[in-house]
PDB file of N, CA and C in Angstrom:
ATOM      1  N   UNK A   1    -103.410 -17.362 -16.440  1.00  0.00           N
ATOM      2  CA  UNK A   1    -104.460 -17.577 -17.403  1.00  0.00           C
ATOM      3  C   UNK A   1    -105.529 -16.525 -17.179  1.00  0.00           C
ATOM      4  N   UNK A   2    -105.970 -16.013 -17.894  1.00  0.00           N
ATOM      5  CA  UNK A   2    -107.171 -15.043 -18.003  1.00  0.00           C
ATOM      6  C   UNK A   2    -108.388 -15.394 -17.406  1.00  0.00           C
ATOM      7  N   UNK A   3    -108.665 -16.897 -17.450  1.00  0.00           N
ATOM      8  CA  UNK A   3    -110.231 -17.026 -17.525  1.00  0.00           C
ATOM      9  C   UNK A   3    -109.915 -18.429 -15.974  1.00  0.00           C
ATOM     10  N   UNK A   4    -110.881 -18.503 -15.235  1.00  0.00           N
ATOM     11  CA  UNK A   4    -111.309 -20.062 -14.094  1.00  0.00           C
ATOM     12  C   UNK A   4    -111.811 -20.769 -14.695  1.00  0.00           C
ATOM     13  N   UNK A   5    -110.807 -21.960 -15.164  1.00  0.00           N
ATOM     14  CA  UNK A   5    -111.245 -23.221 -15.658  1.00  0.00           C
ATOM     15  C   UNK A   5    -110.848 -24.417 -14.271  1.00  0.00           C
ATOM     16  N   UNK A   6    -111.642 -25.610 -14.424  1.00  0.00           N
ATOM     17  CA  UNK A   6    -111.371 -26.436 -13.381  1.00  0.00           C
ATOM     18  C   UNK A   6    -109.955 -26.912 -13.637  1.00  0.00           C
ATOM     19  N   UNK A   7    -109.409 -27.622 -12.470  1.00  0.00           N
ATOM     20  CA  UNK A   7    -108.195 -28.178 -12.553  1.00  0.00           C
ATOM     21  C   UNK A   7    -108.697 -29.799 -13.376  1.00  0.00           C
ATOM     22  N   UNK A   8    -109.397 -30.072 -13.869  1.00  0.00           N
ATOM     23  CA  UNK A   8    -109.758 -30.776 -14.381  1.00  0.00           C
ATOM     24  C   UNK A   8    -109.524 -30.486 -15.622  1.00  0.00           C
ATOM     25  N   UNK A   9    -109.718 -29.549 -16.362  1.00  0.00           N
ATOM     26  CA  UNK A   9    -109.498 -28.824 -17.773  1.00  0.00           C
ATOM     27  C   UNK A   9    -108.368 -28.882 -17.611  1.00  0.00           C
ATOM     28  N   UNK A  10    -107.219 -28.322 -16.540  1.00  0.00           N
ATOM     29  CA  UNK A  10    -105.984 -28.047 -16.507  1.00  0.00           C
ATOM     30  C   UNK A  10    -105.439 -29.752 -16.892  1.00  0.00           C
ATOM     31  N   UNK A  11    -105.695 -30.214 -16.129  1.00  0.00           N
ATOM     32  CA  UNK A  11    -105.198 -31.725 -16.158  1.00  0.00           C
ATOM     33  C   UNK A  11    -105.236 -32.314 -17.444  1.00  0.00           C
ATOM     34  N   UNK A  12    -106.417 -32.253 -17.780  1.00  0.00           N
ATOM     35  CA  UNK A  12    -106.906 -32.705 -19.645  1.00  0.00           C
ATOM     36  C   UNK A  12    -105.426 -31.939 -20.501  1.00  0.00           C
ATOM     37  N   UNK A  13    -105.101 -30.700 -20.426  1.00  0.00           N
ATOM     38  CA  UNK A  13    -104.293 -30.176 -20.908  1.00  0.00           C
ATOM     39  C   UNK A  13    -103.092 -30.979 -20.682  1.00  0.00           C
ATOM     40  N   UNK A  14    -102.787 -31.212 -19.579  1.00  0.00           N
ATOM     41  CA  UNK A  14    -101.386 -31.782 -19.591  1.00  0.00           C
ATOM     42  C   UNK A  14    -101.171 -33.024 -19.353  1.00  0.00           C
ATOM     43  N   UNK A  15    -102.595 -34.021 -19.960  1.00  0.00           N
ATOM     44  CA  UNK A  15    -102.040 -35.551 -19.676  1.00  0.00           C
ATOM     45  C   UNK A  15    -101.256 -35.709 -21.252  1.00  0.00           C
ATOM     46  N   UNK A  16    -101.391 -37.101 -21.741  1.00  0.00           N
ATOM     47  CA  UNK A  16    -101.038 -37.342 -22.952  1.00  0.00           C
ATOM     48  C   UNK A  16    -102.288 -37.178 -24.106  1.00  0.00           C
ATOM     49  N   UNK A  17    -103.429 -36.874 -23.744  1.00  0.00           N
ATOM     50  CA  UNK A  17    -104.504 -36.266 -24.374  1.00  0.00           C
ATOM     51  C   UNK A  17    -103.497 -35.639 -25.354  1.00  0.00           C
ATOM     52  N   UNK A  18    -103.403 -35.930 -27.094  1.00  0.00           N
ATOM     53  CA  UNK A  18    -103.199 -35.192 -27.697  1.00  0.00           C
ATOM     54  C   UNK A  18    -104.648 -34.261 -28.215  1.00  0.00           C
ATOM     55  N   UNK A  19    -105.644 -34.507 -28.649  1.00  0.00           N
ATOM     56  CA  UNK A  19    -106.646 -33.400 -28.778  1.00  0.00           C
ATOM     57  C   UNK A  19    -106.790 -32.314 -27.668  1.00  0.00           C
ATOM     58  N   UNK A  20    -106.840 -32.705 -26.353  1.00  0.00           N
ATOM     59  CA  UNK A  20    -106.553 -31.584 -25.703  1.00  0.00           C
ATOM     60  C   UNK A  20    -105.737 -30.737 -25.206  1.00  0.00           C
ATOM     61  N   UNK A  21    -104.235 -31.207 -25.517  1.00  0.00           N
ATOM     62  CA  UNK A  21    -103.359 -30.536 -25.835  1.00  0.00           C
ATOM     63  C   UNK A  21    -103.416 -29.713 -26.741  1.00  0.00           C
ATOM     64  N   UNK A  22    -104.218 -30.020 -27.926  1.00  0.00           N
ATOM     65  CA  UNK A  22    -103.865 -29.246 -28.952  1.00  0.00           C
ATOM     66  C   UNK A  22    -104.973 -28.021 -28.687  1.00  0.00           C
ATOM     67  N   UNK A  23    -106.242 -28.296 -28.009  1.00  0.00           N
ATOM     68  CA  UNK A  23    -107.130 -27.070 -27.908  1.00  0.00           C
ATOM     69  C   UNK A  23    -106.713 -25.646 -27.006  1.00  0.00           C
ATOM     70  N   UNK A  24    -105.479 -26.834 -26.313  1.00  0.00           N
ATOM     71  CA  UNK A  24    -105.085 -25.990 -25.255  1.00  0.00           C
ATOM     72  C   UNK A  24    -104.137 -25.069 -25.916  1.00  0.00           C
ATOM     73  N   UNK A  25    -103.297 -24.894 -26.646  1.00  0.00           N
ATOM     74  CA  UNK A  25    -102.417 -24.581 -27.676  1.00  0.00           C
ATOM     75  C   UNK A  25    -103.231 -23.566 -28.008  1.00  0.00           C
ATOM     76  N   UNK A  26    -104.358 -23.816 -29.217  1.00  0.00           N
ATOM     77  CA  UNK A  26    -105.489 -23.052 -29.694  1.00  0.00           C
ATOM     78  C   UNK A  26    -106.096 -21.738 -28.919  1.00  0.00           C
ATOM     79  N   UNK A  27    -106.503 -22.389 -28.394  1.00  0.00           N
ATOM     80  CA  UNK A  27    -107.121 -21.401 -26.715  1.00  0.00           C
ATOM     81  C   UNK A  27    -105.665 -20.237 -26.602  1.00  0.00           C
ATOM     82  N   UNK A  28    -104.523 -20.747 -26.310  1.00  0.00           N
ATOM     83  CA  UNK A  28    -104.009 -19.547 -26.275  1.00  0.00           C
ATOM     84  C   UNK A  28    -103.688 -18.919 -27.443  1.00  0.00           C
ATOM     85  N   UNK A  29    -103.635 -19.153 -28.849  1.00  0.00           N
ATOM     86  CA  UNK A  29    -103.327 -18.874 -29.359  1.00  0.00           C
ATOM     87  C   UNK A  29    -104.494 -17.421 -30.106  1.00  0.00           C
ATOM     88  N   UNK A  30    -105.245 -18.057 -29.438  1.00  0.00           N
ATOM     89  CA  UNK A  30    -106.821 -17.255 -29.564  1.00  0.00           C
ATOM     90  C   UNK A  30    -106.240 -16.074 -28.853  1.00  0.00           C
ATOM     91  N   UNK A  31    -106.290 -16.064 -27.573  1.00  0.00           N
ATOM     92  CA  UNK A  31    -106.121 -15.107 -26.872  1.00  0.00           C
ATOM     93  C   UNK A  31    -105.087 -14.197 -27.365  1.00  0.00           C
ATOM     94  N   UNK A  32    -103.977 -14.873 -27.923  1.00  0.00           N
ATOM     95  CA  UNK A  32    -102.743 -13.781 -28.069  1.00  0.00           C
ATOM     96  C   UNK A  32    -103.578 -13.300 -29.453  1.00  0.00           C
ATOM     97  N   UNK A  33    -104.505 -13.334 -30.205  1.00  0.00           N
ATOM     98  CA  UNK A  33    -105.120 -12.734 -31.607  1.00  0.00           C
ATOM     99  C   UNK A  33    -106.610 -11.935 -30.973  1.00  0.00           C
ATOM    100  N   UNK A  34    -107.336 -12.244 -29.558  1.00  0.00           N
ATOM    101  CA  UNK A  34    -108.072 -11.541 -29.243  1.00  0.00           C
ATOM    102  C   UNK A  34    -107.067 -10.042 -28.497  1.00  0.00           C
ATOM    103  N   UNK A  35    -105.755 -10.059 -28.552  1.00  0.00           N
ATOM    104  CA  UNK A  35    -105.486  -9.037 -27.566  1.00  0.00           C
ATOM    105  C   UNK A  35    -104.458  -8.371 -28.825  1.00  0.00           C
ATOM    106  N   UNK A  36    -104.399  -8.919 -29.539  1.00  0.00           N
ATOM    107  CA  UNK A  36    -103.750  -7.887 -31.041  1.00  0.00           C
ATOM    108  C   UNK A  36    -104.670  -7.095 -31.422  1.00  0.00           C
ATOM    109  N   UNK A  37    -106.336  -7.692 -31.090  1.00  0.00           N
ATOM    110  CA  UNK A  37    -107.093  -7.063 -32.464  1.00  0.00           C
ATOM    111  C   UNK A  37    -107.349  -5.871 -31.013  1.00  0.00           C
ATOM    112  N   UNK A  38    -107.537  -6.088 -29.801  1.00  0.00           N
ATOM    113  CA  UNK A  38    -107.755  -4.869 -28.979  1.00  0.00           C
ATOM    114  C   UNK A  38    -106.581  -3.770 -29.267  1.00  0.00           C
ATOM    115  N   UNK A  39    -105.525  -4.152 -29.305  1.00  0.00           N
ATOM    116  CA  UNK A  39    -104.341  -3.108 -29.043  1.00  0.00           C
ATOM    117  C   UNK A  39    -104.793  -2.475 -30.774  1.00  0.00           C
ATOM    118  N   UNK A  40    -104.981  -3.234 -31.637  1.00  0.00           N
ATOM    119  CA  UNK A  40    -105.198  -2.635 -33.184  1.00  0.00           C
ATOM    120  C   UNK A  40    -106.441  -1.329 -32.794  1.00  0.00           C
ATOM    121  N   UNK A  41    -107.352  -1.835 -32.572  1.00  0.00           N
ATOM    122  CA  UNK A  41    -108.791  -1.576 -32.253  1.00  0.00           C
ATOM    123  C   UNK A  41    -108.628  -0.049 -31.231  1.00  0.00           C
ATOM    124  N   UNK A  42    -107.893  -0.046 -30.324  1.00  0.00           N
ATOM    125  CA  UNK A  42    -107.092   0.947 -28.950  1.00  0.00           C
ATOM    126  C   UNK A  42    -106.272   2.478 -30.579  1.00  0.00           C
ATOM    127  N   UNK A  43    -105.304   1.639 -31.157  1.00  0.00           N
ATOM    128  CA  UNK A  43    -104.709   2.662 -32.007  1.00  0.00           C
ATOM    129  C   UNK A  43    -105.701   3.256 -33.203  1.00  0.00           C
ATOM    130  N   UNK A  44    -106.977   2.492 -33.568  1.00  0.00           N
ATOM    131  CA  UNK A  44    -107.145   2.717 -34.808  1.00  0.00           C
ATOM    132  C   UNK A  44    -108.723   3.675 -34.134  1.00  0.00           C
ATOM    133  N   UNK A  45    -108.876   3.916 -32.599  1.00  0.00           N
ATOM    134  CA  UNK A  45    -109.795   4.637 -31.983  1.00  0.00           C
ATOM    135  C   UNK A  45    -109.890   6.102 -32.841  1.00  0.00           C
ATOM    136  N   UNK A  46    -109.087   6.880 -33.510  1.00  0.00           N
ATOM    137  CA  UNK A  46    -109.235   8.297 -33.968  1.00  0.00           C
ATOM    138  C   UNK A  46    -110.138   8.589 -35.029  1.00  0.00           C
ATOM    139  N   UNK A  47    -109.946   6.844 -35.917  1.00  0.00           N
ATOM    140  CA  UNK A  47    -110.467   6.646 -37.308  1.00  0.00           C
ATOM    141  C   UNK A  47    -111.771   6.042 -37.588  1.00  0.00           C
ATOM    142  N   UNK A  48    -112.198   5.055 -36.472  1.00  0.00           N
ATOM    143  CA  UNK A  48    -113.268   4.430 -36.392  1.00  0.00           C
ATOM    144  C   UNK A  48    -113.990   5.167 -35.385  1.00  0.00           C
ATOM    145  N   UNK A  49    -113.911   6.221 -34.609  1.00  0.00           N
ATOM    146  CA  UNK A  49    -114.566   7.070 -33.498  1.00  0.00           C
ATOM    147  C   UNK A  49    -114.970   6.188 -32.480  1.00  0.00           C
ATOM    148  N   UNK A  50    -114.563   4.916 -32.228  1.00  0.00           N
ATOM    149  CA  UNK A  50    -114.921   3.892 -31.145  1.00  0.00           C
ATOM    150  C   UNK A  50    -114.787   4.469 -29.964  1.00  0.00           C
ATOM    151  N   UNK A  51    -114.689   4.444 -29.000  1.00  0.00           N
ATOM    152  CA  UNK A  51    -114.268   4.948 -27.084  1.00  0.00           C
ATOM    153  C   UNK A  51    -113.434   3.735 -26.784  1.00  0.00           C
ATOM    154  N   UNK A  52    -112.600   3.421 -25.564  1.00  0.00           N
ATOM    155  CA  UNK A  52    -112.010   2.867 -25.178  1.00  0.00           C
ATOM    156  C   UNK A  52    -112.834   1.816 -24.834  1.00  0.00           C
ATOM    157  N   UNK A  53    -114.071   1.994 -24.391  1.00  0.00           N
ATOM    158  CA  UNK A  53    -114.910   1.284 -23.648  1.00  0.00           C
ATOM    159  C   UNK A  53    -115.392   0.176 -25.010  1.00  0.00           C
ATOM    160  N   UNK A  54    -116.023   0.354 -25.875  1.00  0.00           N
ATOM    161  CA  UNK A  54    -116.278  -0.075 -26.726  1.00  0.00           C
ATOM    162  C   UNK A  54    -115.188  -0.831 -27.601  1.00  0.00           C
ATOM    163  N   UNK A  55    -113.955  -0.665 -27.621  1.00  0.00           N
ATOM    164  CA  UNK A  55    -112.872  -1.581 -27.729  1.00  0.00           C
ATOM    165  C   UNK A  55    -112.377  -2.666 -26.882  1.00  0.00           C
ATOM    166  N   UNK A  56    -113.114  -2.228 -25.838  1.00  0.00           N
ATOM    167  CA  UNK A  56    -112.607  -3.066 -24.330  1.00  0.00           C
ATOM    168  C   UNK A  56    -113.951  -4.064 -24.031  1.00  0.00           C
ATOM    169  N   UNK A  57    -115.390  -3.908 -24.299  1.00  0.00           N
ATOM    170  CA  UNK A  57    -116.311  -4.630 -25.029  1.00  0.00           C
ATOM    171  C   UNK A  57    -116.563  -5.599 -25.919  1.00  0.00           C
ATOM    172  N   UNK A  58    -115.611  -5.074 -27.028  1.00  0.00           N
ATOM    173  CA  UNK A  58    -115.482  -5.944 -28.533  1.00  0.00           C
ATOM    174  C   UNK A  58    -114.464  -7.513 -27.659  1.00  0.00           C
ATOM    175  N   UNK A  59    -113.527  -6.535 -26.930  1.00  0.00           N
ATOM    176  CA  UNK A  59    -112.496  -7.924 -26.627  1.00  0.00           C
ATOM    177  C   UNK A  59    -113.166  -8.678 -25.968  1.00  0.00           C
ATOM    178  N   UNK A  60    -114.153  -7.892 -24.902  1.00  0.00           N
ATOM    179  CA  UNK A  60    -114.568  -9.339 -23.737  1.00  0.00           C
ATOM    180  C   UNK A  60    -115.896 -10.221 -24.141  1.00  0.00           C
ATOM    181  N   UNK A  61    -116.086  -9.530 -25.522  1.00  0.00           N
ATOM    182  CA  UNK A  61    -117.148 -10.722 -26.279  1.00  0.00           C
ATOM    183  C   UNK A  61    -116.286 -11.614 -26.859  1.00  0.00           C
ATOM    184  N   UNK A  62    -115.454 -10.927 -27.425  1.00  0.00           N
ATOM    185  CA  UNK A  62    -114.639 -12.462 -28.103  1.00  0.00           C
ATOM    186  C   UNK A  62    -114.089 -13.359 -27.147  1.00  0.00           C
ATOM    187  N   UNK A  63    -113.581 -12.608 -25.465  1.00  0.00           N
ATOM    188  CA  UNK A  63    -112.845 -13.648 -24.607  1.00  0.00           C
ATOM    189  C   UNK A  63    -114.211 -14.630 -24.234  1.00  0.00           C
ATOM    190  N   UNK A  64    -115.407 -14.223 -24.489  1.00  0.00           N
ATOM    191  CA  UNK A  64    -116.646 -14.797 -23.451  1.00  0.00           C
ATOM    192  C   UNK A  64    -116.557 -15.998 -24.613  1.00  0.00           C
ATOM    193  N   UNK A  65    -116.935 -15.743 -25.802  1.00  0.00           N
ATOM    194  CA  UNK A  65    -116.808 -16.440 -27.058  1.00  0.00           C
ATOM    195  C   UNK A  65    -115.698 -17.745 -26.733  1.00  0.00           C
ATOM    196  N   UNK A  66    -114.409 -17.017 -26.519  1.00  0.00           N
ATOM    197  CA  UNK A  66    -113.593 -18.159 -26.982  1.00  0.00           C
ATOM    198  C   UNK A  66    -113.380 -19.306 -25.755  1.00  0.00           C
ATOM    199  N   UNK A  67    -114.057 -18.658 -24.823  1.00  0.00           N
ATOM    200  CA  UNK A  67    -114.296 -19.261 -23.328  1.00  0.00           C
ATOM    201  C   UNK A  67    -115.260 -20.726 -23.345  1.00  0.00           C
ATOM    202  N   UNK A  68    -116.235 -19.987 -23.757  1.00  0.00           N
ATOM    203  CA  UNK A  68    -117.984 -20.943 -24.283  1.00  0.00           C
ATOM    204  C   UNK A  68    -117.003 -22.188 -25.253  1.00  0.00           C
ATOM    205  N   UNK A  69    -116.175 -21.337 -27.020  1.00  0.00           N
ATOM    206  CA  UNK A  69    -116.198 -22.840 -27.651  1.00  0.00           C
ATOM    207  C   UNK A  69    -115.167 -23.812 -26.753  1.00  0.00           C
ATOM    208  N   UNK A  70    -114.034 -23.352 -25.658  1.00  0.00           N
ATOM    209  CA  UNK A  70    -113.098 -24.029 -25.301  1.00  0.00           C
ATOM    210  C   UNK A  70    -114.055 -24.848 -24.131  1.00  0.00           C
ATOM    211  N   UNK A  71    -115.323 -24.536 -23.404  1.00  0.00           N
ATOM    212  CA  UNK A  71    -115.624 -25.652 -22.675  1.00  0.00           C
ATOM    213  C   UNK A  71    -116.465 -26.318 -23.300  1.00  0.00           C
ATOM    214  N   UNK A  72    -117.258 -26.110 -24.660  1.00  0.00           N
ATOM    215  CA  UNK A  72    -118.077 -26.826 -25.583  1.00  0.00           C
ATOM    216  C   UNK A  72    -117.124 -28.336 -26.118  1.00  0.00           C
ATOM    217  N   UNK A  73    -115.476 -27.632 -26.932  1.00  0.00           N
ATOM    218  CA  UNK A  73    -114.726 -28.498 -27.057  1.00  0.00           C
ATOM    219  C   UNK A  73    -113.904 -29.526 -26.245  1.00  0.00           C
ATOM    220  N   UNK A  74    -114.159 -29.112 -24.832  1.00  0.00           N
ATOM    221  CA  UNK A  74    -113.489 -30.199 -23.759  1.00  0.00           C
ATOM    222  C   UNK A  74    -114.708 -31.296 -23.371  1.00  0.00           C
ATOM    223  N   UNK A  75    -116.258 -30.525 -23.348  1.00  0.00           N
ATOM    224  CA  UNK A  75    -117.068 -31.142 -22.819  1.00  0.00           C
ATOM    225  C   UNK A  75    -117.272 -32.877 -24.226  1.00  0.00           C
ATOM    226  N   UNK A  76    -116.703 -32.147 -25.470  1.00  0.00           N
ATOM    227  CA  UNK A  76    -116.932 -32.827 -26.567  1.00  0.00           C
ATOM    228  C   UNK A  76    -115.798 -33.931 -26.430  1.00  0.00           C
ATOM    229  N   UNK A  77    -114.430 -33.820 -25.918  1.00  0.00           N
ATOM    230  CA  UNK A  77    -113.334 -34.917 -25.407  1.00  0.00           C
ATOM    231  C   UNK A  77    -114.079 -35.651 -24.450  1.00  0.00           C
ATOM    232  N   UNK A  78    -115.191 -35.428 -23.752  1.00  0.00           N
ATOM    233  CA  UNK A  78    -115.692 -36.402 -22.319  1.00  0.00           C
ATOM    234  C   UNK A  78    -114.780 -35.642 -21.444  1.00  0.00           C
ATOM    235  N   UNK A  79    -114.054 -34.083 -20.909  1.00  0.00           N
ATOM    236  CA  UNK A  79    -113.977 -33.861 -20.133  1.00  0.00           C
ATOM    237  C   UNK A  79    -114.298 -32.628 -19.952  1.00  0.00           C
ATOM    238  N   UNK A  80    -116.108 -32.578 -19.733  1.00  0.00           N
ATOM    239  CA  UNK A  80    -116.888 -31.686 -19.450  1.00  0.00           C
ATOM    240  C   UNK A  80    -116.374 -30.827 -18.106  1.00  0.00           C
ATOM    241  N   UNK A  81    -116.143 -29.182 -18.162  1.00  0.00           N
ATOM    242  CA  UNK A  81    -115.459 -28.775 -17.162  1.00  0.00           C
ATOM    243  C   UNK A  81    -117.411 -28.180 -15.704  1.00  0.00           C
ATOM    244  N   UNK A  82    -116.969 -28.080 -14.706  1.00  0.00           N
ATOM    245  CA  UNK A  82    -118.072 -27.367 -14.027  1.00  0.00           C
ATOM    246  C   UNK A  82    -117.383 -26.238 -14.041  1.00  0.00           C
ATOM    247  N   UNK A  83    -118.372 -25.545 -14.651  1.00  0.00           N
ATOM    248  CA  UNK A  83    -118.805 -23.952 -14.578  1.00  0.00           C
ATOM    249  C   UNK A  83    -119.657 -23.041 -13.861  1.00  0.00           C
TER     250      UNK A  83
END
């Protein structure tokens, strides 16, 4: 996994919790669309004059992003993670 979530989050994921199963699903599904739009973002560097750095920026706001709504949405199930 990319990001330190508690084993508590982990657990939420894999009881019979269907809502948090399903965020958990989400969450990655995020990630595999935050790391398309980098590799897009990496090829399309010639046309948009971006730097590597600034593509590699764009991604780790969206990972910080999708980090924040996934412990907003667990804390919202009642299983608030410590961060």
């Amino acid at each position: 996994m990319l990001c330190c979530f508690t084993a508590r989050e982990d657990n939420m994921a894999d009881s019979n919790n269907p809502e948090a199963s399903a965020l958990e699903v989400a969450y990655n599904d995020r990630i595999s669309s935050l790391f398309g739009v980098l590799v897009t973002n990496l090829g399309d560097k010639p046309a948009t004059h971006s730097t590597e750095q600034q593509c590699v920026d764009k991604f780790k706001a969206g990972l910080d992003n999708l980090r924040k709504a996934k412990q907003l949405a667990l804390a919202a199930l009642g299983a608030a993670p410590t961060v």
